[in-house]
N, C-alpha and C. Protein backbone atom coordinates (compact mmCIF):
# COMPACT_ATOMS: atom_id res chain seq x y z
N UNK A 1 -41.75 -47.91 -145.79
CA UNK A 1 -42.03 -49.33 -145.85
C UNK A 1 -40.86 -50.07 -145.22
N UNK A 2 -40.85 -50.97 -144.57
CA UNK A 2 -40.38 -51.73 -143.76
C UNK A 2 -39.95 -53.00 -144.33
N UNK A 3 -38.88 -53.49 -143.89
CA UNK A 3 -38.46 -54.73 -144.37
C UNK A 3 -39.46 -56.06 -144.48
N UNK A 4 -40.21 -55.74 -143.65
CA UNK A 4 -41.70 -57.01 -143.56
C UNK A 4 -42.33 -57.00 -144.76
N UNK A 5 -42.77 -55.79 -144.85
CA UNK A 5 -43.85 -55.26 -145.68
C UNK A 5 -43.66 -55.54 -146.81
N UNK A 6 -41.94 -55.15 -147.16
CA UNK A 6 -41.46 -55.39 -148.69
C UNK A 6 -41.94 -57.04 -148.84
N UNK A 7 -40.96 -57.65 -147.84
CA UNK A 7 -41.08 -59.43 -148.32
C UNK A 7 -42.08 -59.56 -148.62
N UNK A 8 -43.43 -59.17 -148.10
CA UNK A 8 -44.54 -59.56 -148.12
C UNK A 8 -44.98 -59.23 -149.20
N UNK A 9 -44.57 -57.65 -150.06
CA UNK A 9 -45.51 -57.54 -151.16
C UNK A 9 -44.75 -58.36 -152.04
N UNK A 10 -43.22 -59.03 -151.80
CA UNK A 10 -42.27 -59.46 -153.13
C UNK A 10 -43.22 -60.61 -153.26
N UNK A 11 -43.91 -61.21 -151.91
CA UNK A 11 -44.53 -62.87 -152.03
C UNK A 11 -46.05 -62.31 -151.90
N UNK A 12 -46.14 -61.78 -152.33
CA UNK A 12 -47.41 -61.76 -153.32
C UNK A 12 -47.24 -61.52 -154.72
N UNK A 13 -46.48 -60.45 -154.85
CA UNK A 13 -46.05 -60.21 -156.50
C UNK A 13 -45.30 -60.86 -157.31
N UNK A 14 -43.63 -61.62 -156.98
CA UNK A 14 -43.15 -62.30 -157.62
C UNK A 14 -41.44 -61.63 -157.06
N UNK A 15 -41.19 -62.20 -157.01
CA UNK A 15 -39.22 -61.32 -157.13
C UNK A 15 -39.12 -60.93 -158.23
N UNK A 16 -39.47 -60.65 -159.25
CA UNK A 16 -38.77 -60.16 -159.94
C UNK A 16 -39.34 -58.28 -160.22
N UNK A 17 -40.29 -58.23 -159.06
CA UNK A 17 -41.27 -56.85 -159.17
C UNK A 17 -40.37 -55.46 -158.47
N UNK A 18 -40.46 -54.82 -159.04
CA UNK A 18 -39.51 -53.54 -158.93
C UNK A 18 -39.62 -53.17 -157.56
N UNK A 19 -38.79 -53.24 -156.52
CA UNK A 19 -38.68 -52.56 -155.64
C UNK A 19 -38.97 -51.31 -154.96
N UNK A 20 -38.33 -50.43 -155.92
CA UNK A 20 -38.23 -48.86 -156.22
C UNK A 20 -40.03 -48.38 -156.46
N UNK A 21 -40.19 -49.40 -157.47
CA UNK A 21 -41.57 -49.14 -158.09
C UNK A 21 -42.49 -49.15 -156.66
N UNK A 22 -42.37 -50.17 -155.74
CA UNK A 22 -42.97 -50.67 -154.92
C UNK A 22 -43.14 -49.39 -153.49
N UNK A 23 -41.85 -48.91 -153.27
CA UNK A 23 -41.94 -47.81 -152.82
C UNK A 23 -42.53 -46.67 -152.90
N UNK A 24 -42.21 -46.28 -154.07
CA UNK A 24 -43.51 -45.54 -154.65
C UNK A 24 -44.77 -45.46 -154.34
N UNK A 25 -45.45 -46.33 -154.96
CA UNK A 25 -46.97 -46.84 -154.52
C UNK A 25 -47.00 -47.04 -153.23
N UNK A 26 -46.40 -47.86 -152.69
CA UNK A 26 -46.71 -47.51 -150.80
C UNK A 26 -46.55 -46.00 -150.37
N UNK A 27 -45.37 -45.16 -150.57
CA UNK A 27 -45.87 -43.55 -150.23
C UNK A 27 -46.45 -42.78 -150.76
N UNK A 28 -47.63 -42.72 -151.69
CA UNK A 28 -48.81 -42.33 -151.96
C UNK A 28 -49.62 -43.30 -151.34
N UNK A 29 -49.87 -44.88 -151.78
CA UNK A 29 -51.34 -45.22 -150.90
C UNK A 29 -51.12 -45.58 -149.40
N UNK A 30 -49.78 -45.54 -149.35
CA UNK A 30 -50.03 -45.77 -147.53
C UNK A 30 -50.47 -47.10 -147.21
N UNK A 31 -50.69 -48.18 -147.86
CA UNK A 31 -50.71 -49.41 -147.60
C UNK A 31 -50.33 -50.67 -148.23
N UNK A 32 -49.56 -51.69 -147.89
CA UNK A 32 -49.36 -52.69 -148.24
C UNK A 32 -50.40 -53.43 -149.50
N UNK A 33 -51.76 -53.42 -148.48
CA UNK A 33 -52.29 -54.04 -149.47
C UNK A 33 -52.97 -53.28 -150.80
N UNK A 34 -52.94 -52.29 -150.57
CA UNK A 34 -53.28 -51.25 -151.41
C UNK A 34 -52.33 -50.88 -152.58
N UNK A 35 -51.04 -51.71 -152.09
CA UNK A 35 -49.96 -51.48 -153.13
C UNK A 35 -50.23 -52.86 -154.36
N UNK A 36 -50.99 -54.21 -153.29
CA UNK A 36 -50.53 -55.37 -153.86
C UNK A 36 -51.39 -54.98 -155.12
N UNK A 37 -53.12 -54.97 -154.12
CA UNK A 37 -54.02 -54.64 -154.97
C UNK A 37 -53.62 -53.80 -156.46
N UNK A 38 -52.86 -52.74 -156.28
CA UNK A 38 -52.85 -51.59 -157.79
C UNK A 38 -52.33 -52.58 -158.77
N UNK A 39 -50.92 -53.09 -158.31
CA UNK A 39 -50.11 -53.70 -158.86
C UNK A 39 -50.96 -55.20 -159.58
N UNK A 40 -51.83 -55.89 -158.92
CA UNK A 40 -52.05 -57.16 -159.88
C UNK A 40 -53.39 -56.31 -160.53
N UNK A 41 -54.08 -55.09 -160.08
CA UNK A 41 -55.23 -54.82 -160.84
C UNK A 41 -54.78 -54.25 -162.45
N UNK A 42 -53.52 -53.85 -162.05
CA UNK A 42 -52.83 -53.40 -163.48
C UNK A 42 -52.14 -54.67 -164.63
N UNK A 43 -52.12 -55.81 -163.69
CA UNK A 43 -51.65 -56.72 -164.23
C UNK A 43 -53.14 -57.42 -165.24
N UNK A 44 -54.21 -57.05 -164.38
CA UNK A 44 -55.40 -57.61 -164.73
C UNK A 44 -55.42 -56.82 -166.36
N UNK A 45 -55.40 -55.63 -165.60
CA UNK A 45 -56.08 -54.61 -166.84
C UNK A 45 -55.02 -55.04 -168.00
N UNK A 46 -53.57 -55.19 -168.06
CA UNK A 46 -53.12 -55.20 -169.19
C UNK A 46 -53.45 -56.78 -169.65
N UNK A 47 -53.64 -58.09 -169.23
CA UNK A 47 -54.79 -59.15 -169.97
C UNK A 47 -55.57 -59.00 -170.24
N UNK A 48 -56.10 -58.02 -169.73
CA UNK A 48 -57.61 -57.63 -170.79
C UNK A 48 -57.77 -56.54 -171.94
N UNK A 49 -56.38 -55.92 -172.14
CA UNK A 49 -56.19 -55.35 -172.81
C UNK A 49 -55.84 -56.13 -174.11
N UNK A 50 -55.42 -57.42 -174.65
CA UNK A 50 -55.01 -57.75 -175.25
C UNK A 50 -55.76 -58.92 -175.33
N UNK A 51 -56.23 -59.89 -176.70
CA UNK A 51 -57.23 -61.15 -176.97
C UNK A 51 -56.62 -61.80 -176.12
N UNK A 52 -57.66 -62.44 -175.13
CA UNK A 52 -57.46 -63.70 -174.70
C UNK A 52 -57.18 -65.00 -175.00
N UNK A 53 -57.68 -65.17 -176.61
CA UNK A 53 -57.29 -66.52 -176.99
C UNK A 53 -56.97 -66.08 -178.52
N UNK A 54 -55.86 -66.80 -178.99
CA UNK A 54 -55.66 -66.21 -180.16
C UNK A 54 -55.05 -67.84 -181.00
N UNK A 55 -55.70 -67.87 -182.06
CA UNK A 55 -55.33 -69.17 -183.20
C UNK A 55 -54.88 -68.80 -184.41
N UNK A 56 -54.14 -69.21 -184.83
CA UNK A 56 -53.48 -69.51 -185.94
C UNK A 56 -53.85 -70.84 -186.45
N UNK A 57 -54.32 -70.79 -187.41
CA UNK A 57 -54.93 -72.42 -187.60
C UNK A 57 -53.85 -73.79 -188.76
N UNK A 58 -53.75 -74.54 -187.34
CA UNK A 58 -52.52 -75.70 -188.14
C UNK A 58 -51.17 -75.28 -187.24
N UNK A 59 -51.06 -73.97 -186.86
CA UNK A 59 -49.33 -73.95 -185.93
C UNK A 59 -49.57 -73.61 -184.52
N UNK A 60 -50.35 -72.70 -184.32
CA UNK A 60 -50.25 -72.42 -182.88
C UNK A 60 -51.90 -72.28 -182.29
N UNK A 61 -52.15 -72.13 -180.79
CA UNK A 61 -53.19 -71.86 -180.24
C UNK A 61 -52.41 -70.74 -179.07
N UNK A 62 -52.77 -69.65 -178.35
CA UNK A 62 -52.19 -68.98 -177.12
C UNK A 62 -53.59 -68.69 -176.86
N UNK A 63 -53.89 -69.09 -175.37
CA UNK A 63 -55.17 -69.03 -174.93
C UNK A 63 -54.42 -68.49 -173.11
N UNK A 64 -55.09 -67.11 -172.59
CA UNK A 64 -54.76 -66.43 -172.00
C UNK A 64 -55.60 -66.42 -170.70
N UNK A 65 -56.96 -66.84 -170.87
CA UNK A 65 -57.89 -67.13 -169.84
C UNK A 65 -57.54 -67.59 -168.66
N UNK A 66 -56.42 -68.47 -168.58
CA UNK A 66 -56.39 -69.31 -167.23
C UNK A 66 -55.52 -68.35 -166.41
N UNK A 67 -54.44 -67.36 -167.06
CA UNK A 67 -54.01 -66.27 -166.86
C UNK A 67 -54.44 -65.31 -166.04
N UNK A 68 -55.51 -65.09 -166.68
CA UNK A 68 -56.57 -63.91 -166.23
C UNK A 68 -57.36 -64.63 -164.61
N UNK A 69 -57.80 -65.60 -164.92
CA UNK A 69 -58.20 -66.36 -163.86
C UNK A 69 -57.97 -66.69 -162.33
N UNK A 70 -55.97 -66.56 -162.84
CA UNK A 70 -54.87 -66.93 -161.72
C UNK A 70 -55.27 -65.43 -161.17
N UNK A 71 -54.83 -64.11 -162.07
CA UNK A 71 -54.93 -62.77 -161.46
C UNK A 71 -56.01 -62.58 -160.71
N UNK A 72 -56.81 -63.17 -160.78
CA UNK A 72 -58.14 -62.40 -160.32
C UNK A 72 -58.38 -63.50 -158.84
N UNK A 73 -58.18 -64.54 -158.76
CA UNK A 73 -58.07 -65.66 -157.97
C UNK A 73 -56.76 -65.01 -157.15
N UNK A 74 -55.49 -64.26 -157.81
CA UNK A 74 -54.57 -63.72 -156.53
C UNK A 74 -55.27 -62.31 -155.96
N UNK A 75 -56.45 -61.79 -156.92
CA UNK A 75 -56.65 -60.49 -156.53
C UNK A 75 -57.48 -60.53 -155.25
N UNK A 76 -58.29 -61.45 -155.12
CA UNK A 76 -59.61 -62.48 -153.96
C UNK A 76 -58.45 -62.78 -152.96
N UNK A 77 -57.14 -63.42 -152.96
CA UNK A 77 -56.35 -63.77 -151.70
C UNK A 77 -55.72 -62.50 -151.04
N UNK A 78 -55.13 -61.66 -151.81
CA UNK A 78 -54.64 -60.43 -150.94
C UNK A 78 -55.97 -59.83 -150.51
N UNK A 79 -56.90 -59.29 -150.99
CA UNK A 79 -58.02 -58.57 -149.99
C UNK A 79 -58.37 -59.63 -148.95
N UNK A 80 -58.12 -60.82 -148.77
CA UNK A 80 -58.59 -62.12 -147.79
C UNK A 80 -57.35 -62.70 -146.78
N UNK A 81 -56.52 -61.94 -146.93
CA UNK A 81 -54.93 -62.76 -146.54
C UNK A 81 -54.52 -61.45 -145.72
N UNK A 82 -54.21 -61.81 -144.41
CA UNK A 82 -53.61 -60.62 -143.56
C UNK A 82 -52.37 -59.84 -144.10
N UNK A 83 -52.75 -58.75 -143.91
CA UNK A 83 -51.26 -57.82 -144.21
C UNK A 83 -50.60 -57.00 -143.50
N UNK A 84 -49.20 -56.71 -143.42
CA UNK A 84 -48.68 -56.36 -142.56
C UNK A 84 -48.49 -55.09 -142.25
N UNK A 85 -48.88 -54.19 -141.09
CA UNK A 85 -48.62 -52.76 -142.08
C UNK A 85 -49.87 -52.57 -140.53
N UNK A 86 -50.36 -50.68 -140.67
CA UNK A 86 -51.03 -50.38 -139.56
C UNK A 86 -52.93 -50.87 -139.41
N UNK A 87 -53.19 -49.93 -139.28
CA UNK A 87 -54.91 -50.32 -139.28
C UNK A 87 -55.56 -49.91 -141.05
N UNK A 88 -55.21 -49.58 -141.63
CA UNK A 88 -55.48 -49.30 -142.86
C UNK A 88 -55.51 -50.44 -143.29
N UNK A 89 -54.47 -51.49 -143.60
CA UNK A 89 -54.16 -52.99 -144.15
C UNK A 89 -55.27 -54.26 -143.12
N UNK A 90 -55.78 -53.49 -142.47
CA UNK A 90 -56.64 -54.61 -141.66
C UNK A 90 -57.92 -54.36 -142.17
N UNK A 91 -58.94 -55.00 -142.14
CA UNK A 91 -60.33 -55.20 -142.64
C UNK A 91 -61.12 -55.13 -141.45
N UNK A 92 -60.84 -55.14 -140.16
CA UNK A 92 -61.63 -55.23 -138.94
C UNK A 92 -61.20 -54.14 -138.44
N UNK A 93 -60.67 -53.40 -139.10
CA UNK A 93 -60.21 -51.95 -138.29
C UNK A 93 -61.86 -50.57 -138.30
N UNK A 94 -62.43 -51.10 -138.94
CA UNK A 94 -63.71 -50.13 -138.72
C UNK A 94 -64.88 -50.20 -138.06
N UNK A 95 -64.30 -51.82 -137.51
CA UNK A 95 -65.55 -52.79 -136.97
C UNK A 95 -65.30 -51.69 -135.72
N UNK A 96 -66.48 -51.81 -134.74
CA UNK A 96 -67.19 -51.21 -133.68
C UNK A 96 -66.95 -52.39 -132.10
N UNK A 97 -66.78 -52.19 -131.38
CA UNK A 97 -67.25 -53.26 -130.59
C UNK A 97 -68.25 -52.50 -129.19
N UNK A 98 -68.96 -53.43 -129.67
CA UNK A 98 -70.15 -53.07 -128.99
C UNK A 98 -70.77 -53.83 -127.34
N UNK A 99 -71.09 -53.18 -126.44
CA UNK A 99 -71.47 -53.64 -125.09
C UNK A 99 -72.80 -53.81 -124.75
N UNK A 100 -73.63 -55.02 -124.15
CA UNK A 100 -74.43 -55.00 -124.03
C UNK A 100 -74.69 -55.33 -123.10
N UNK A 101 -76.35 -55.10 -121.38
CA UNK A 101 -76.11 -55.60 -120.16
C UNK A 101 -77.33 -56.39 -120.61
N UNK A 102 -77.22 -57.68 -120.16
CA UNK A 102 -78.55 -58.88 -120.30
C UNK A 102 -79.55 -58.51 -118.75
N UNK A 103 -80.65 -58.25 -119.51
CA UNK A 103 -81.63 -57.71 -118.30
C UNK A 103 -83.04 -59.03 -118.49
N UNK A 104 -83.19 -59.89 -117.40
CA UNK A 104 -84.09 -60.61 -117.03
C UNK A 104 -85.97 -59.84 -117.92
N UNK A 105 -86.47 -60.42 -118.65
CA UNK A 105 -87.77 -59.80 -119.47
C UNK A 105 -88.99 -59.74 -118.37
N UNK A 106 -89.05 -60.84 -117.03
CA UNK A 106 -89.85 -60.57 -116.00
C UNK A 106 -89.35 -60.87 -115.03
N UNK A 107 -89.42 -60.02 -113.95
CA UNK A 107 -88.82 -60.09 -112.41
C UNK A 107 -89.47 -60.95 -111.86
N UNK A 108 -88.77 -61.79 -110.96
CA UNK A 108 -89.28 -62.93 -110.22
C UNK A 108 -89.21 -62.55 -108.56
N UNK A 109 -90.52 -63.14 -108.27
CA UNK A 109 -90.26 -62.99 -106.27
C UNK A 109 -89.10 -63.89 -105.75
């Protein structure tokens, strides 16, 4: 992983996201976005591991939803947001391009 690549996953993830960790996951999945993706899907999974809204009635309310919301709303921008990295991190890398010759439907004198 490359100095690009890192900035890029730190500004998707946050600075304060493990580096080391980050390395890791890029040399097994081999992609940027494939790293961002694990990383907030794990972030997902552990909010949903735990009540979303929780009351105490008269001292507190902790309501976790908008939380979950943000994750899943950052999980929609990295699969939608270019990434830096080879043809793996691109989404148009399987596309085909295709040739076609325009042929007249009746010949004219």
């Amino acid at each position: 992983m490359d100095e690009f690549q890192r900035s890029w996953l730190l500004a998707q993830l946050g600075p304060d996201t493990d580096a080391a960790d980050l390395e890791r996951r890029f040399f097994r999945l081999r992609s940027v976005r494939a790293v961002a993706l694990e990383v907030l899907g794990e972030r997902r999974a552990r909010l949903l591991g735990d009540p979303l809204k929780v009351t105490v009635d008269g001292v507190v309310t902790m309501d976790l939803q908008e939380n979950l919301r943000g994750v899943e709303r950052q999980i929609e921008q990295v699969r939608q947001a270019p990434a830096p990295g080879g043809p793996e991190d691109e989404d148009d890398a399987d596309e085909a391009l295709a040739m076609t010759w325009l042929t007249p439907a009746r010949r004219y004198r």
